[in-house]
PDB file of N, CA and C in Angstrom:
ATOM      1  N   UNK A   1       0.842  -1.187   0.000  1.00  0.00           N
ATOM      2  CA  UNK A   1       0.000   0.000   0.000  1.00  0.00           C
ATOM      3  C   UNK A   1       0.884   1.244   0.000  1.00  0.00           C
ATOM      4  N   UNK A   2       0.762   3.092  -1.127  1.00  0.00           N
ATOM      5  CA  UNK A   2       1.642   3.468  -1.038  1.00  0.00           C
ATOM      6  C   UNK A   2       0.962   4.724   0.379  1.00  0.00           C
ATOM      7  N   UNK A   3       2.072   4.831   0.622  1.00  0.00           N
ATOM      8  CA  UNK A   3       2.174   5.758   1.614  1.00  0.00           C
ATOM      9  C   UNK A   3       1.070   6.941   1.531  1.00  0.00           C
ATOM     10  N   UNK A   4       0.840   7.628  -0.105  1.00  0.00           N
ATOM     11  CA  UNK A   4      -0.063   8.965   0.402  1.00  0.00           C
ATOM     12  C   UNK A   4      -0.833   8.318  -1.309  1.00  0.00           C
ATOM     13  N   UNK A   5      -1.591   7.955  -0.699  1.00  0.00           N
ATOM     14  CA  UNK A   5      -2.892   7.068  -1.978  1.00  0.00           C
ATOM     15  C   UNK A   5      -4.024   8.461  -1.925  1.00  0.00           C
ATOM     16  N   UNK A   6      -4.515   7.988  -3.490  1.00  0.00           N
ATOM     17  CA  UNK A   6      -6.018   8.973  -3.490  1.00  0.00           C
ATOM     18  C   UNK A   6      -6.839   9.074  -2.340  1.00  0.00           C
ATOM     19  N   UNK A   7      -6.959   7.709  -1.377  1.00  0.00           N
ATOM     20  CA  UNK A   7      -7.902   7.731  -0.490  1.00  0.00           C
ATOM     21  C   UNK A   7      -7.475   8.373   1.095  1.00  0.00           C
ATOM     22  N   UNK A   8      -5.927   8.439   1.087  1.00  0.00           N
ATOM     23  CA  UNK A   8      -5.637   9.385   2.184  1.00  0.00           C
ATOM     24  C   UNK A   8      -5.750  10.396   1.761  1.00  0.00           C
ATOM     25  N   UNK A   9      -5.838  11.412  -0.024  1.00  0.00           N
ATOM     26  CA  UNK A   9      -6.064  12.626   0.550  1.00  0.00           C
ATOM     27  C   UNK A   9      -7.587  13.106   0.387  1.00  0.00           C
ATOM     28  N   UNK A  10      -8.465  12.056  -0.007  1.00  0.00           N
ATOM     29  CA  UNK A  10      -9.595  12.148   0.022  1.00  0.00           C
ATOM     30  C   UNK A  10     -10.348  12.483   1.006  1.00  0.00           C
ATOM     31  N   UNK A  11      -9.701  11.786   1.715  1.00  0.00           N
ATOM     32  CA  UNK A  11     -10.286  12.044   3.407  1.00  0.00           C
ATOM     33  C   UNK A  11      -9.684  12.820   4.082  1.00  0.00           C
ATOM     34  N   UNK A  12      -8.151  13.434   4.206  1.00  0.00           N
ATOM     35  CA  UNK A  12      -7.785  14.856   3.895  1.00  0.00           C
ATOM     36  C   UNK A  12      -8.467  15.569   3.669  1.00  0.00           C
ATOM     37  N   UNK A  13      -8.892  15.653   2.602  1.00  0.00           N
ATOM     38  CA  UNK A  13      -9.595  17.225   1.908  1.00  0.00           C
ATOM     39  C   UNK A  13     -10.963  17.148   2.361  1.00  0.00           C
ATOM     40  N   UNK A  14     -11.169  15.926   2.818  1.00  0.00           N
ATOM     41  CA  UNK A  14     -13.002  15.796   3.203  1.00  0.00           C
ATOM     42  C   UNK A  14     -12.963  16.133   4.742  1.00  0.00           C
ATOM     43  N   UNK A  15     -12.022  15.759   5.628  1.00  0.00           N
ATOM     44  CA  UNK A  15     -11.385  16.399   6.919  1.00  0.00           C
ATOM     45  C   UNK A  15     -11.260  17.780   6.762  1.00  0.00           C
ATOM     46  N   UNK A  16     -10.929  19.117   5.723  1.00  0.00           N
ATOM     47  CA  UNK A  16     -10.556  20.141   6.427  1.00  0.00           C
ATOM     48  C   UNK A  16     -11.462  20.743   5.374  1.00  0.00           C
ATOM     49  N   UNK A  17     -12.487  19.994   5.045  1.00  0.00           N
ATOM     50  CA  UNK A  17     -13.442  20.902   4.056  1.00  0.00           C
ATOM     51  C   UNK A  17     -13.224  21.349   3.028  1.00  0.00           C
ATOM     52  N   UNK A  18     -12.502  20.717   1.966  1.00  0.00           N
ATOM     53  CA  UNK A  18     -11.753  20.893   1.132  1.00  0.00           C
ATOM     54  C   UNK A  18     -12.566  19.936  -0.313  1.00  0.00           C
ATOM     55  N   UNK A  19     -12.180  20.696  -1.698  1.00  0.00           N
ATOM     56  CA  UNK A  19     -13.386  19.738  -2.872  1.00  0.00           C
ATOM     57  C   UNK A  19     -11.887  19.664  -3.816  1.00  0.00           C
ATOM     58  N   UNK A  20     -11.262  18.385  -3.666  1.00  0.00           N
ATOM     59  CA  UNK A  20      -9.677  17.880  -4.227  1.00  0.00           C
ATOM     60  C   UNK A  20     -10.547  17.437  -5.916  1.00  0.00           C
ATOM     61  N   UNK A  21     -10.086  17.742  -7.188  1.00  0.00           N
ATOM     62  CA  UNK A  21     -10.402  16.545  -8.602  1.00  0.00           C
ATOM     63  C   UNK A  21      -9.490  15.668  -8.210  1.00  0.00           C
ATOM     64  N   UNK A  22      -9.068  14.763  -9.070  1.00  0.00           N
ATOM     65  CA  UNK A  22      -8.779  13.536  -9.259  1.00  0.00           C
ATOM     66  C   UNK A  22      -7.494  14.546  -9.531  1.00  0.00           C
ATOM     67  N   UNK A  23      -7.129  15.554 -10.500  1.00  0.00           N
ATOM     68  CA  UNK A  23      -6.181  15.389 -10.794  1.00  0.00           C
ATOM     69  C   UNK A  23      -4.909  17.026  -9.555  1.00  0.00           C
ATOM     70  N   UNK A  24      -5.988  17.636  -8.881  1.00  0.00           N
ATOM     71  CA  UNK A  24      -5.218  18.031  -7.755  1.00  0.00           C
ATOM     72  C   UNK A  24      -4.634  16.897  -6.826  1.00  0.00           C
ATOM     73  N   UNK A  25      -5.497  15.831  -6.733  1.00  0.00           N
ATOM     74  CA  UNK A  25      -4.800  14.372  -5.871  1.00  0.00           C
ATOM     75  C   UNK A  25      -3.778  14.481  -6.477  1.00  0.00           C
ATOM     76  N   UNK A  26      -3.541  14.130  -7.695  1.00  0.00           N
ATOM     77  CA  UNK A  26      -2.142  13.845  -8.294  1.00  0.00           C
ATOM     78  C   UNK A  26      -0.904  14.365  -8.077  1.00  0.00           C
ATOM     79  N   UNK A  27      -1.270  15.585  -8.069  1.00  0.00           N
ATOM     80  CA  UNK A  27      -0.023  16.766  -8.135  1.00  0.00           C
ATOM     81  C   UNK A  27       0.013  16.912  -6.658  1.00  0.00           C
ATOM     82  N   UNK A  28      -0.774  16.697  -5.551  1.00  0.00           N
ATOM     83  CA  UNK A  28      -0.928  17.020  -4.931  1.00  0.00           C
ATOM     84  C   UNK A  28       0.473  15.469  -4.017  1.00  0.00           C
ATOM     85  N   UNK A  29       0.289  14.415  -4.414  1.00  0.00           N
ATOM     86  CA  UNK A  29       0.850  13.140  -4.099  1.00  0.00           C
ATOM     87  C   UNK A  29       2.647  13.376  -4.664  1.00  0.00           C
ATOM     88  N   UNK A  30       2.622  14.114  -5.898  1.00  0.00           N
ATOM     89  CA  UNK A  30       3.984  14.571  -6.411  1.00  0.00           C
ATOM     90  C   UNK A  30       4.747  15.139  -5.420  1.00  0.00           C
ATOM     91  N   UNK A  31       3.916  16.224  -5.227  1.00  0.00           N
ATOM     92  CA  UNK A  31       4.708  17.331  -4.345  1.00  0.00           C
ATOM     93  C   UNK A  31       5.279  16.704  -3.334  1.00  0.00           C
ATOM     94  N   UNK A  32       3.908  15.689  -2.162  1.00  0.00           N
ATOM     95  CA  UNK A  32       4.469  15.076  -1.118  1.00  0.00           C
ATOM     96  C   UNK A  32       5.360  14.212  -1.107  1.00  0.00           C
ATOM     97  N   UNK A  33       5.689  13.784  -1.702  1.00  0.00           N
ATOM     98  CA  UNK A  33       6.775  12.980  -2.417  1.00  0.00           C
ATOM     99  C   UNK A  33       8.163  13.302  -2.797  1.00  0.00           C
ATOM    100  N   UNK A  34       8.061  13.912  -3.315  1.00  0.00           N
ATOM    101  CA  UNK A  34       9.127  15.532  -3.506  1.00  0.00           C
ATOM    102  C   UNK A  34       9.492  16.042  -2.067  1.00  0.00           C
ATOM    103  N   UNK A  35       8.784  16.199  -1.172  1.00  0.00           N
ATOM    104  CA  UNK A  35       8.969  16.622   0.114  1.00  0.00           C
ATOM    105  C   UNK A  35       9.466  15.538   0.656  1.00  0.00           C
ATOM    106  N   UNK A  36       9.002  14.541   0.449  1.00  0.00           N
ATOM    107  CA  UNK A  36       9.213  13.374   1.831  1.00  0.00           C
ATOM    108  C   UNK A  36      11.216  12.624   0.969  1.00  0.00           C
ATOM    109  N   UNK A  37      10.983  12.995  -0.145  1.00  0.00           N
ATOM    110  CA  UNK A  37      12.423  12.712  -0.579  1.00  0.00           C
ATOM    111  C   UNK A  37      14.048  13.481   0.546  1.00  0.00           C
ATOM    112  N   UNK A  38      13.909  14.926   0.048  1.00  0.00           N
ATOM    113  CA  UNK A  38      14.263  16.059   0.964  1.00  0.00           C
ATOM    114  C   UNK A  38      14.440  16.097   2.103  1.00  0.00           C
ATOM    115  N   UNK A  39      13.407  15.586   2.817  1.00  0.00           N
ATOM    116  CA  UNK A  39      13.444  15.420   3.924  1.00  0.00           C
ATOM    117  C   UNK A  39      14.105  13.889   4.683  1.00  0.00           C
ATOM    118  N   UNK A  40      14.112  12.859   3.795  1.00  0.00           N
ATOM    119  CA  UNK A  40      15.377  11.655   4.082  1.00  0.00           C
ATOM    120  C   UNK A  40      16.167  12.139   3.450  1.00  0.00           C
ATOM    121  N   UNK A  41      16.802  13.316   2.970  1.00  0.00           N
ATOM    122  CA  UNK A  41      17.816  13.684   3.113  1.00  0.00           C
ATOM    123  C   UNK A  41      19.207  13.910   4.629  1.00  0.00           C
ATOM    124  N   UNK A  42      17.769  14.563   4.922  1.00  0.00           N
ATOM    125  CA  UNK A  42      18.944  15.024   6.621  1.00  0.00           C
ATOM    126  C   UNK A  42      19.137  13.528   7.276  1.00  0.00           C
ATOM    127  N   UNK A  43      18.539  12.453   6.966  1.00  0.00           N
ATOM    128  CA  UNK A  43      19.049  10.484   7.591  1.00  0.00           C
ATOM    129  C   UNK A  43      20.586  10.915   7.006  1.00  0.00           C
ATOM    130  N   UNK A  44      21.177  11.267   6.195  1.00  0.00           N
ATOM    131  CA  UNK A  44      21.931  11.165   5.494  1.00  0.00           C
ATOM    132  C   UNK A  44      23.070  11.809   6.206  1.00  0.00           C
ATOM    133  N   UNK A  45      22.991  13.042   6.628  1.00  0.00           N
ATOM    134  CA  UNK A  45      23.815  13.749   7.336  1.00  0.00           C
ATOM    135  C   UNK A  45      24.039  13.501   8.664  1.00  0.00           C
ATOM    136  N   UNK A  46      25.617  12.974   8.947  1.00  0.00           N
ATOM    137  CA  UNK A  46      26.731  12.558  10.034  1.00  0.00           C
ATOM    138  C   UNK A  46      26.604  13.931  10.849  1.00  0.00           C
ATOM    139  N   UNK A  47      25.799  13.447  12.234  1.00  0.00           N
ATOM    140  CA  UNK A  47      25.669  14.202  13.159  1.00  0.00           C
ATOM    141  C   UNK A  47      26.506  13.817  14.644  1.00  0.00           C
ATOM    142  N   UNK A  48      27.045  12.387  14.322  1.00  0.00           N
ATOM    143  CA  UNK A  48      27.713  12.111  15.567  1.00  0.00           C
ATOM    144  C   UNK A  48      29.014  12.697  15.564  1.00  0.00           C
ATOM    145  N   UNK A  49      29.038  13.104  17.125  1.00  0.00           N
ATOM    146  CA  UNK A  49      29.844  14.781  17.931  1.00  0.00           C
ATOM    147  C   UNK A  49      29.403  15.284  18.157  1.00  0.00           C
ATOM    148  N   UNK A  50      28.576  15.500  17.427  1.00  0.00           N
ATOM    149  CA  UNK A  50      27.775  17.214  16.907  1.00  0.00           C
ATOM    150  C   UNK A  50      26.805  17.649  18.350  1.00  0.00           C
ATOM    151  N   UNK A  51      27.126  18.428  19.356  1.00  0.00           N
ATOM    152  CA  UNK A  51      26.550  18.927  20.163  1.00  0.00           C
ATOM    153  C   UNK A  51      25.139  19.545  19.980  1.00  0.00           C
ATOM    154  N   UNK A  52      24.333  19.051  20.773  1.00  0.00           N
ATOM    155  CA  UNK A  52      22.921  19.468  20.606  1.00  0.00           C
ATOM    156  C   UNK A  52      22.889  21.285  21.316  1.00  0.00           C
ATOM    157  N   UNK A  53      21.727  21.431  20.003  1.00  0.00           N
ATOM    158  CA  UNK A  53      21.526  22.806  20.381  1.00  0.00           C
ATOM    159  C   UNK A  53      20.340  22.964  20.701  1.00  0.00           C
ATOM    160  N   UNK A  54      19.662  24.353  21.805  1.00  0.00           N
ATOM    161  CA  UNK A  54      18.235  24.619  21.079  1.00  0.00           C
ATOM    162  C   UNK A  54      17.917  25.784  20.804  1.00  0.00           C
ATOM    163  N   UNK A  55      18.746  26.480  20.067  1.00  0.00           N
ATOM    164  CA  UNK A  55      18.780  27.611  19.130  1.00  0.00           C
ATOM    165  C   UNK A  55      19.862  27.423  18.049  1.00  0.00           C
ATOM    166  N   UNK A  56      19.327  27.911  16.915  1.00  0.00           N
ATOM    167  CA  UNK A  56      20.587  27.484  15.408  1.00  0.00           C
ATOM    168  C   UNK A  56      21.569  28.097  15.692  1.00  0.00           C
ATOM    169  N   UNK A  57      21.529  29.620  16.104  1.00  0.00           N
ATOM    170  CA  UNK A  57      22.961  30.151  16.084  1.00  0.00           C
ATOM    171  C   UNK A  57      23.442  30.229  17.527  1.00  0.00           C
ATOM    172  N   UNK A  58      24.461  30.169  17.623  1.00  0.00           N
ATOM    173  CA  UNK A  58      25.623  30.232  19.372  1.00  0.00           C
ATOM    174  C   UNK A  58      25.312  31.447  19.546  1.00  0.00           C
ATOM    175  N   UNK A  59      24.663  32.267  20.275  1.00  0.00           N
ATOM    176  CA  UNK A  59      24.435  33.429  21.147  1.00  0.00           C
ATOM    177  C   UNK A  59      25.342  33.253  22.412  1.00  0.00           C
ATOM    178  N   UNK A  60      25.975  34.715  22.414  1.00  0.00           N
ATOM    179  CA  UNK A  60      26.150  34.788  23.953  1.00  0.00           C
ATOM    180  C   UNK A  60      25.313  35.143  24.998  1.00  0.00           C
ATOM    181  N   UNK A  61      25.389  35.079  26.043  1.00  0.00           N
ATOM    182  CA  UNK A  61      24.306  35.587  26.944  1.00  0.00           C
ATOM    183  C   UNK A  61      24.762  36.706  27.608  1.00  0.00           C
ATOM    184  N   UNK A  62      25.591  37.461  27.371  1.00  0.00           N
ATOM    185  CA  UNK A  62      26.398  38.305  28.333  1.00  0.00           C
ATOM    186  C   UNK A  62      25.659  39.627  28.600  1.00  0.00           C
ATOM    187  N   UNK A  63      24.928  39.376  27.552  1.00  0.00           N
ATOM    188  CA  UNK A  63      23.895  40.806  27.744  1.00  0.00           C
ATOM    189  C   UNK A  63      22.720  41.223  28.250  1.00  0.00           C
ATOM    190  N   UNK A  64      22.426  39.855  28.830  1.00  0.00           N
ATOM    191  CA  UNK A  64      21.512  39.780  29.886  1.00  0.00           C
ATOM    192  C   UNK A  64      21.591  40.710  31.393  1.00  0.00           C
ATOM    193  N   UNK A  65      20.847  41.287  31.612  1.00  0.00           N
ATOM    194  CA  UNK A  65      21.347  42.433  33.049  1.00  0.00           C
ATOM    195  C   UNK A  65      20.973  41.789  33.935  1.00  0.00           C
ATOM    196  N   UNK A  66      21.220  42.104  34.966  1.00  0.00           N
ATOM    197  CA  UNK A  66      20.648  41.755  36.608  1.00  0.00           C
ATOM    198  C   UNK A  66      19.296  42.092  36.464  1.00  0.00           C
ATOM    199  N   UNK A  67      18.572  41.309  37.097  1.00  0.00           N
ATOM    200  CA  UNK A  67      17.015  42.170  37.506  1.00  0.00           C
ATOM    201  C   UNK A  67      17.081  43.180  38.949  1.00  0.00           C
ATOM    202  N   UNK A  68      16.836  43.847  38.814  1.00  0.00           N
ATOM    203  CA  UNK A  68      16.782  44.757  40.060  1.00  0.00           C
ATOM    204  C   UNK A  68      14.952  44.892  40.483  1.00  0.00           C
ATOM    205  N   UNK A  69      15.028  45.380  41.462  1.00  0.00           N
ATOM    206  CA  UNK A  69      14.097  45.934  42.076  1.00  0.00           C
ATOM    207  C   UNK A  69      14.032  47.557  42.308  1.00  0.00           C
ATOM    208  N   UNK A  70      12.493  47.656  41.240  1.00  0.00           N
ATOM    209  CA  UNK A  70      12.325  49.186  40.819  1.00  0.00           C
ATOM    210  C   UNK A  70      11.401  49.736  41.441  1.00  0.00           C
ATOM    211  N   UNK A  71      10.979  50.752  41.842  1.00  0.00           N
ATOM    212  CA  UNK A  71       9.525  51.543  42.550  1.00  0.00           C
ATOM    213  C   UNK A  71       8.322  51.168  41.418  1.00  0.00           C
ATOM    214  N   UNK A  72       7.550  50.914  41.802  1.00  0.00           N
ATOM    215  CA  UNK A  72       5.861  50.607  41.145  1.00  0.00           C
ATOM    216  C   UNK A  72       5.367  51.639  41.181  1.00  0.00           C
ATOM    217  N   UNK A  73       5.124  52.108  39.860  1.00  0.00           N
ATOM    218  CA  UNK A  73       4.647  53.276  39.652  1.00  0.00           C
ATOM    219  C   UNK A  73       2.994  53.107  40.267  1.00  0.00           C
ATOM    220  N   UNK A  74       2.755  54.782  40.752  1.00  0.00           N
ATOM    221  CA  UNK A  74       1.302  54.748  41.884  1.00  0.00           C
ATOM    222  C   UNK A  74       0.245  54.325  40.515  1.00  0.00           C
ATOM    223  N   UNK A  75      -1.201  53.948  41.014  1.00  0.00           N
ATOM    224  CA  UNK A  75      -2.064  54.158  39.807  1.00  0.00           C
ATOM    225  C   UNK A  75      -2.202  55.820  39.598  1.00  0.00           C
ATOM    226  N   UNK A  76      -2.246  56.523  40.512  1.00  0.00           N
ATOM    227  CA  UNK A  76      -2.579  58.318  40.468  1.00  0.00           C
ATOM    228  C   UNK A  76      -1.238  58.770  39.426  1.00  0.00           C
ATOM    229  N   UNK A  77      -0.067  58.252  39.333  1.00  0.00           N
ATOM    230  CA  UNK A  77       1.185  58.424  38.123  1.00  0.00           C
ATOM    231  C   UNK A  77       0.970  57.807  36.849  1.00  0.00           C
ATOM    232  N   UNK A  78       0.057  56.823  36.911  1.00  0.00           N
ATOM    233  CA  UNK A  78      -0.135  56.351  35.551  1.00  0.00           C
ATOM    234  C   UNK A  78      -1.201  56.692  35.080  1.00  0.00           C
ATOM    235  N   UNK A  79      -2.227  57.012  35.806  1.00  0.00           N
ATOM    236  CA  UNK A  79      -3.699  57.854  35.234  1.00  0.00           C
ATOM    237  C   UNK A  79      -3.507  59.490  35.190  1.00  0.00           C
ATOM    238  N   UNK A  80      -2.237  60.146  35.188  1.00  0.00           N
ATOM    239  CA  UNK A  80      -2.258  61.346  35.283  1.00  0.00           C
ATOM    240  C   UNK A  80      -2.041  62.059  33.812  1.00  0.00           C
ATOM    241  N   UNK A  81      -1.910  61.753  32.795  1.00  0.00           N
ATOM    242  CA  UNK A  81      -1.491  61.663  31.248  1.00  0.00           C
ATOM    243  C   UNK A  81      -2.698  61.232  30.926  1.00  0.00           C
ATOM    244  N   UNK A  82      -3.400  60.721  31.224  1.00  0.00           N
ATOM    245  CA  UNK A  82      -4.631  59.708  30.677  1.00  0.00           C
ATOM    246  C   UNK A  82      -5.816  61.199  30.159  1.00  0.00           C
ATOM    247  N   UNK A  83      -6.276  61.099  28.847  1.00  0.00           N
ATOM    248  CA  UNK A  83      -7.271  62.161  28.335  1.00  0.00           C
ATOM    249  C   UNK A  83      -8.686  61.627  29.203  1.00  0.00           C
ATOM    250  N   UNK A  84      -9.187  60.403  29.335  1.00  0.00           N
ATOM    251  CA  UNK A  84     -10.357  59.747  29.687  1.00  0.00           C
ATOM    252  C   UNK A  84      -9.579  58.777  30.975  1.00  0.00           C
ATOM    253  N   UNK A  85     -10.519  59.445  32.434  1.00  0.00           N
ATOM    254  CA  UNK A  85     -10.082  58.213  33.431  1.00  0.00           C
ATOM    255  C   UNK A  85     -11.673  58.133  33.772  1.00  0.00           C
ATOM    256  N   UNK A  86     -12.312  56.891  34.348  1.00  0.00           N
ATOM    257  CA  UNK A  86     -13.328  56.694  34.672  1.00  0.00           C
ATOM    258  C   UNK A  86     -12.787  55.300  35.833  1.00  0.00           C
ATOM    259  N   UNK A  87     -13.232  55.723  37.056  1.00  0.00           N
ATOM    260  CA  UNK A  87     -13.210  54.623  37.997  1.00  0.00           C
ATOM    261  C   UNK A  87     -12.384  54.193  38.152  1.00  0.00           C
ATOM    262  N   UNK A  88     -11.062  54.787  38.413  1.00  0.00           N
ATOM    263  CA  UNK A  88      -9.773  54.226  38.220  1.00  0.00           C
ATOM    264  C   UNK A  88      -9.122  53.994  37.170  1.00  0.00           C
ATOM    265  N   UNK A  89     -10.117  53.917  36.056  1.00  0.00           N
ATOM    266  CA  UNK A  89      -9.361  53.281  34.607  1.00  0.00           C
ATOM    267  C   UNK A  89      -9.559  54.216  33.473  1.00  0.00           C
ATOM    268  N   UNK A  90      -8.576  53.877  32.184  1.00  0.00           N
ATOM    269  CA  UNK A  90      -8.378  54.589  31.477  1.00  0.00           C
ATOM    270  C   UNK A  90      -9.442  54.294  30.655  1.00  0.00           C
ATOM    271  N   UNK A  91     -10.183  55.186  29.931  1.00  0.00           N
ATOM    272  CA  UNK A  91     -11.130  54.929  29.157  1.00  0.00           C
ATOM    273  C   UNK A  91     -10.817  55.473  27.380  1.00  0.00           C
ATOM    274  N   UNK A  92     -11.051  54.399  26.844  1.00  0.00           N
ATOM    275  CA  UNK A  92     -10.441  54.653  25.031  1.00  0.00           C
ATOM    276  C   UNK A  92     -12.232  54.387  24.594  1.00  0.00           C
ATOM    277  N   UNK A  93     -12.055  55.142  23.397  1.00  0.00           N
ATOM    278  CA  UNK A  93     -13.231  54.394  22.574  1.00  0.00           C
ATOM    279  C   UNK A  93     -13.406  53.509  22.646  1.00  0.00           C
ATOM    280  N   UNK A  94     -14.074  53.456  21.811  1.00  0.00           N
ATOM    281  CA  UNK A  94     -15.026  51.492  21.441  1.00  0.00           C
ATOM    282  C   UNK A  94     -14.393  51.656  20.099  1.00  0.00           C
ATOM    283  N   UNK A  95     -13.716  50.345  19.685  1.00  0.00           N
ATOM    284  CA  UNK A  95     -12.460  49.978  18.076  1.00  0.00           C
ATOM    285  C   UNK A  95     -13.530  49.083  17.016  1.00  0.00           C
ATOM    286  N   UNK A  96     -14.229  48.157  18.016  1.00  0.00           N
ATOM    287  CA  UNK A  96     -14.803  47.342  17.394  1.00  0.00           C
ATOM    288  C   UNK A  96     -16.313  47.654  17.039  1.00  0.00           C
ATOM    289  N   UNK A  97     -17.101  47.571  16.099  1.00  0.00           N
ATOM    290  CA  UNK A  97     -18.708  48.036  16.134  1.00  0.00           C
ATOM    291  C   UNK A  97     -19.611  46.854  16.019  1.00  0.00           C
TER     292      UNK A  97
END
């Protein structure tokens, strides 16, 4: 049985609501195929040594700061700029109708 048949993407396309012809199946089985080639490519590539990462490029971290402890701004300092305060809070239009 092959791996990506008319009837897996039949039920594919009938799964995500989708209306496949006969001959989008086709091209559609190429491509994956084409992909799934490419992708047993990387079986191919000698990774033993090779230190695991979990970011692609080596970053330093050096630029990371200390966290400190800062004053919390009052609510009366952060509602004082505010064009619209109502009840404590800042009041904006309505965005959505």
């Amino acid at each position: 049985m092959e791996k990506f048949s008319n009837e897996y993407f039949k039920k594919l396309a009938n799964d995500l609501k989708f209306d496949l012809s006969d001959e989008e199946i086709e091209e559609l089985k190429k491509d994956f195929i084409e992909v799934e080639k490419q992708v047993e490519l990387f079986d191919s590539i000698d990774t033993e040594g090779v230190q695991e990462m979990v970011y692609p490029f080596e970053t330093p971290t050096y630029f990371i700061r200390e966290d400190e402890i800062n004053e919390v701004l009052s609510q009366e300092d952060a509602l004082k700029n505010a064009k619209d305060v109502r009840m404590g809070h800042i009041h904006v239009p309505k965005v959505v109708r």
